[in-house]
C-alpha atoms as a PDB file:
ATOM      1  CA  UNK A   1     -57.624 -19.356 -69.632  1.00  0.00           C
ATOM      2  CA  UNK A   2     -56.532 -23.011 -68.384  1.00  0.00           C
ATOM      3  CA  UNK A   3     -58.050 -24.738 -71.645  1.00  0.00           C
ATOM      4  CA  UNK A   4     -56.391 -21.645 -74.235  1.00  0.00           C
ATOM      5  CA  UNK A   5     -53.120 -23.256 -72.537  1.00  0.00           C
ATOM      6  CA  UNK A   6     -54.279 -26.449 -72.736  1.00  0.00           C
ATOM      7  CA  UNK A   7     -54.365 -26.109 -76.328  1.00  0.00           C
ATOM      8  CA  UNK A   8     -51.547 -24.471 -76.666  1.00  0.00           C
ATOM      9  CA  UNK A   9     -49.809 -27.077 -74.959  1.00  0.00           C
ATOM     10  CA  UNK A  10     -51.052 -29.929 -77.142  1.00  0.00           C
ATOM     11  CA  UNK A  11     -50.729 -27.608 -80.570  1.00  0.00           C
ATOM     12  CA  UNK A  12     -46.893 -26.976 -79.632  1.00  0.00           C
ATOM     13  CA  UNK A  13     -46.517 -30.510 -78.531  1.00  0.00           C
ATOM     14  CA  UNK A  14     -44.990 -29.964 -75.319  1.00  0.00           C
ATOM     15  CA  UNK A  15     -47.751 -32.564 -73.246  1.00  0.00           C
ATOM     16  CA  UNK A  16     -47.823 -35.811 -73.993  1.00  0.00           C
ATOM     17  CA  UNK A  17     -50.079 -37.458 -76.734  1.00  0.00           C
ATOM     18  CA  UNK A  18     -51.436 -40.124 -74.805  1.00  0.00           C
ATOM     19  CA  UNK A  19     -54.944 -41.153 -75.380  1.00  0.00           C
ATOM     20  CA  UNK A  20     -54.976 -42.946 -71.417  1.00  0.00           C
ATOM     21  CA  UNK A  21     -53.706 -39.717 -70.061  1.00  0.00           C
ATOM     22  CA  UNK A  22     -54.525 -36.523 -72.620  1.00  0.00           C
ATOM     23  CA  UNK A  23     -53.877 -32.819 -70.872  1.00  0.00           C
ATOM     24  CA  UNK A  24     -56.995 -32.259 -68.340  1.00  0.00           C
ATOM     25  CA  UNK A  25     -58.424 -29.033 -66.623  1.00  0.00           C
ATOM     26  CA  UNK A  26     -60.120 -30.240 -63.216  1.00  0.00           C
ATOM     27  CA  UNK A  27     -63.156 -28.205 -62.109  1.00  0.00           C
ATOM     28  CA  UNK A  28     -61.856 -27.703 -58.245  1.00  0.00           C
ATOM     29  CA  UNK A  29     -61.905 -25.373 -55.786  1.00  0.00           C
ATOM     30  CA  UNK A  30     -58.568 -23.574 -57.399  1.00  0.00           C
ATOM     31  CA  UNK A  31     -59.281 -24.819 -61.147  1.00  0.00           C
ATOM     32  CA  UNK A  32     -55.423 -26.981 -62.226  1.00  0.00           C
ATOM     33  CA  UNK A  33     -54.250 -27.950 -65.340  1.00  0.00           C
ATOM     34  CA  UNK A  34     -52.637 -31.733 -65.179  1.00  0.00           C
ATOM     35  CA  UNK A  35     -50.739 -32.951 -68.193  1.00  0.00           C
ATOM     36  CA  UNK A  36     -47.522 -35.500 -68.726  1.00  0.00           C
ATOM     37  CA  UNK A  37     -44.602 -33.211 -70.505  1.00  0.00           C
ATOM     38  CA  UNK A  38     -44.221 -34.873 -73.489  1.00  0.00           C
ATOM     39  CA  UNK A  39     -40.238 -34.588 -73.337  1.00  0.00           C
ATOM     40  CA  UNK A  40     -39.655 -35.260 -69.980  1.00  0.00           C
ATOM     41  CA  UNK A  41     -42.607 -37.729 -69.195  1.00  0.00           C
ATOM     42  CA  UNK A  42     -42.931 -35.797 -65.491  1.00  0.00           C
ATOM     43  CA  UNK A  43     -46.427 -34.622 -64.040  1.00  0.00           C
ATOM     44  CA  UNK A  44     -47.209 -31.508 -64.212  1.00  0.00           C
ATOM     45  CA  UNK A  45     -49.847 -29.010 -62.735  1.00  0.00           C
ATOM     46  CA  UNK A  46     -50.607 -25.538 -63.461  1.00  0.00           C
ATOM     47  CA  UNK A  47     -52.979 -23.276 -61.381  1.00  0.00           C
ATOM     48  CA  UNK A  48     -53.480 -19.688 -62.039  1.00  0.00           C
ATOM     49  CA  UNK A  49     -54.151 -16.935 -59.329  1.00  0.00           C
ATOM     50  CA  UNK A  50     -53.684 -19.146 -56.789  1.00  0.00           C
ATOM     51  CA  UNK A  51     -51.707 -17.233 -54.230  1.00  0.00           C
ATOM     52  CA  UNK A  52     -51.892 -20.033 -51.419  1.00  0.00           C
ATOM     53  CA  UNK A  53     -50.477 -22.362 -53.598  1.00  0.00           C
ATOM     54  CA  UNK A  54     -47.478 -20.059 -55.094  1.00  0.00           C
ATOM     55  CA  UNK A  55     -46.597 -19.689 -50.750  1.00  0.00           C
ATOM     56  CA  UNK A  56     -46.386 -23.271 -50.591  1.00  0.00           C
ATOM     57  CA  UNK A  57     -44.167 -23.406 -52.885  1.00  0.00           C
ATOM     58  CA  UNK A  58     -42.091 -20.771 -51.804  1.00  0.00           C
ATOM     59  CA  UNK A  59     -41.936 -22.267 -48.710  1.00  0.00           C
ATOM     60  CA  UNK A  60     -41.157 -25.750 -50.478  1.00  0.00           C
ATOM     61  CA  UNK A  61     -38.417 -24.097 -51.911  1.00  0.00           C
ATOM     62  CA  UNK A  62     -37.049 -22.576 -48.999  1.00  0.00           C
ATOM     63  CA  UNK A  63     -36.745 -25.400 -46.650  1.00  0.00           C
ATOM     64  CA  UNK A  64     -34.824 -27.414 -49.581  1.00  0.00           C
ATOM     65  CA  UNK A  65     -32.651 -24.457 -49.669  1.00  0.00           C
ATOM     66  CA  UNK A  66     -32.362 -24.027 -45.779  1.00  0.00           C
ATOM     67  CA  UNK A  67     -31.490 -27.815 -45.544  1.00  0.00           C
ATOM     68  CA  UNK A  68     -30.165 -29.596 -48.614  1.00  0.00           C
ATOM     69  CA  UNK A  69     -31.661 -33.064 -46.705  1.00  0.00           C
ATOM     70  CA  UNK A  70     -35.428 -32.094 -46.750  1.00  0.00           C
ATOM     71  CA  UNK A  71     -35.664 -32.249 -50.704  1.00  0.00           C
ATOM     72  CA  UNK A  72     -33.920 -36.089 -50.434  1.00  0.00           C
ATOM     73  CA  UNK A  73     -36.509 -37.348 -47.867  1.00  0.00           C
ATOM     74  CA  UNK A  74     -39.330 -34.916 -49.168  1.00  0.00           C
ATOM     75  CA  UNK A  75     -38.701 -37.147 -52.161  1.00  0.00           C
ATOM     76  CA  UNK A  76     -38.746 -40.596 -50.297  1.00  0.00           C
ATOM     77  CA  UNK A  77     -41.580 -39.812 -48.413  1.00  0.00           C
ATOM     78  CA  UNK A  78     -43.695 -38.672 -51.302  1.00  0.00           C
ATOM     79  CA  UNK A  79     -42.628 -42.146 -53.834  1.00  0.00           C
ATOM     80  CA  UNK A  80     -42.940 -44.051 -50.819  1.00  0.00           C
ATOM     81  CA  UNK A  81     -46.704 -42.504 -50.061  1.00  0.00           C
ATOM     82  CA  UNK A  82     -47.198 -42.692 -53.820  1.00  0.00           C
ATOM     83  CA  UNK A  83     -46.570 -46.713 -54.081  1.00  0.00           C
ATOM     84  CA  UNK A  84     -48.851 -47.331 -51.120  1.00  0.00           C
ATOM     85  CA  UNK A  85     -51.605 -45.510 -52.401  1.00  0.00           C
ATOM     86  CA  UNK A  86     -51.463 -42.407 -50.221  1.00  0.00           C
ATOM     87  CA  UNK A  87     -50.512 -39.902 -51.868  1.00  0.00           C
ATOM     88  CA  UNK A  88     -53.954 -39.189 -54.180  1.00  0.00           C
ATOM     89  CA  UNK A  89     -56.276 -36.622 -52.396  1.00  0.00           C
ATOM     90  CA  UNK A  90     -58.670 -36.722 -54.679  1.00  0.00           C
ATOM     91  CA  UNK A  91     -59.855 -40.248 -53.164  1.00  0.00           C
ATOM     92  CA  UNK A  92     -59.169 -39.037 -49.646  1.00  0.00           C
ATOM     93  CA  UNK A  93     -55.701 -39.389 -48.864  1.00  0.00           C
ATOM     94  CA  UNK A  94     -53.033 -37.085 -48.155  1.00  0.00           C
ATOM     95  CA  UNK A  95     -51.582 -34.145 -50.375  1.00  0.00           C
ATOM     96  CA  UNK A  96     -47.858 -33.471 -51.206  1.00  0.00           C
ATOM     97  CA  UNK A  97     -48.549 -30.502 -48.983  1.00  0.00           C
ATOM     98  CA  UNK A  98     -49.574 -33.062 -45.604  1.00  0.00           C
ATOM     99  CA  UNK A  99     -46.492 -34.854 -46.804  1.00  0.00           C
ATOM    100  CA  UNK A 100     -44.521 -31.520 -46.799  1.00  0.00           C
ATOM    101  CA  UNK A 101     -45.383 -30.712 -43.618  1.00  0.00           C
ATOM    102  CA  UNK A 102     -44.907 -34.082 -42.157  1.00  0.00           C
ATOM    103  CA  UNK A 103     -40.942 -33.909 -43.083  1.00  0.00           C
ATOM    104  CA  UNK A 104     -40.378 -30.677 -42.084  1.00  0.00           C
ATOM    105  CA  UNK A 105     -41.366 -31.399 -38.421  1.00  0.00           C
END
């Protein structure tokens, strides 16, 4: 199902056409599509059936609604973990969920 919306994606134009970066479905645990919105240029990832993952972003949600500060340093933390290489967990560092929970405590 992830690669039918892959193509759809890249048929409709709405990820990016970059050769460096094209639209990619990552064999994991929970399978994700990753692509750069072609409009936008932001990151994107879609999972599907992944019921953990739709919580956590519940929860996301409702701490940025609980406490209009969390989503302003949620933010910081994550660019400032992202510029110091530690926000990639696929080479062993932490996940925007560790960062997540780190600001919320």
């Amino acid at each position: 199902m992830l690669y039918r919306i892959k193509h759809a994606l890249v048929n409709r134009r709405v990820a990016a056409a970059d050769p460096l970066n094209p639209p990619t479905v990552i064999n994991a645990r929970v399978p994700v599509l990753t692509y750069t919105d072609g409009v936008l240029g932001l990151h994107v990832d879609i999972t599907l059936c992944n019921h953990n993952g739709a919580f956590k972003s519940r929860f996301i949600w409702e701490l940025a609604q609980f406490d209009k500060r969390f989503e302003i340093v949620f933010r910081l933390v994550k660019l400032w973990a992202e510029g110091a290489g530690l926000n990639d967990p696929k080479n062993g560092t932490l996940n925007s969920w560790s960062l997540t929970q780190m600001v919320s405590t």
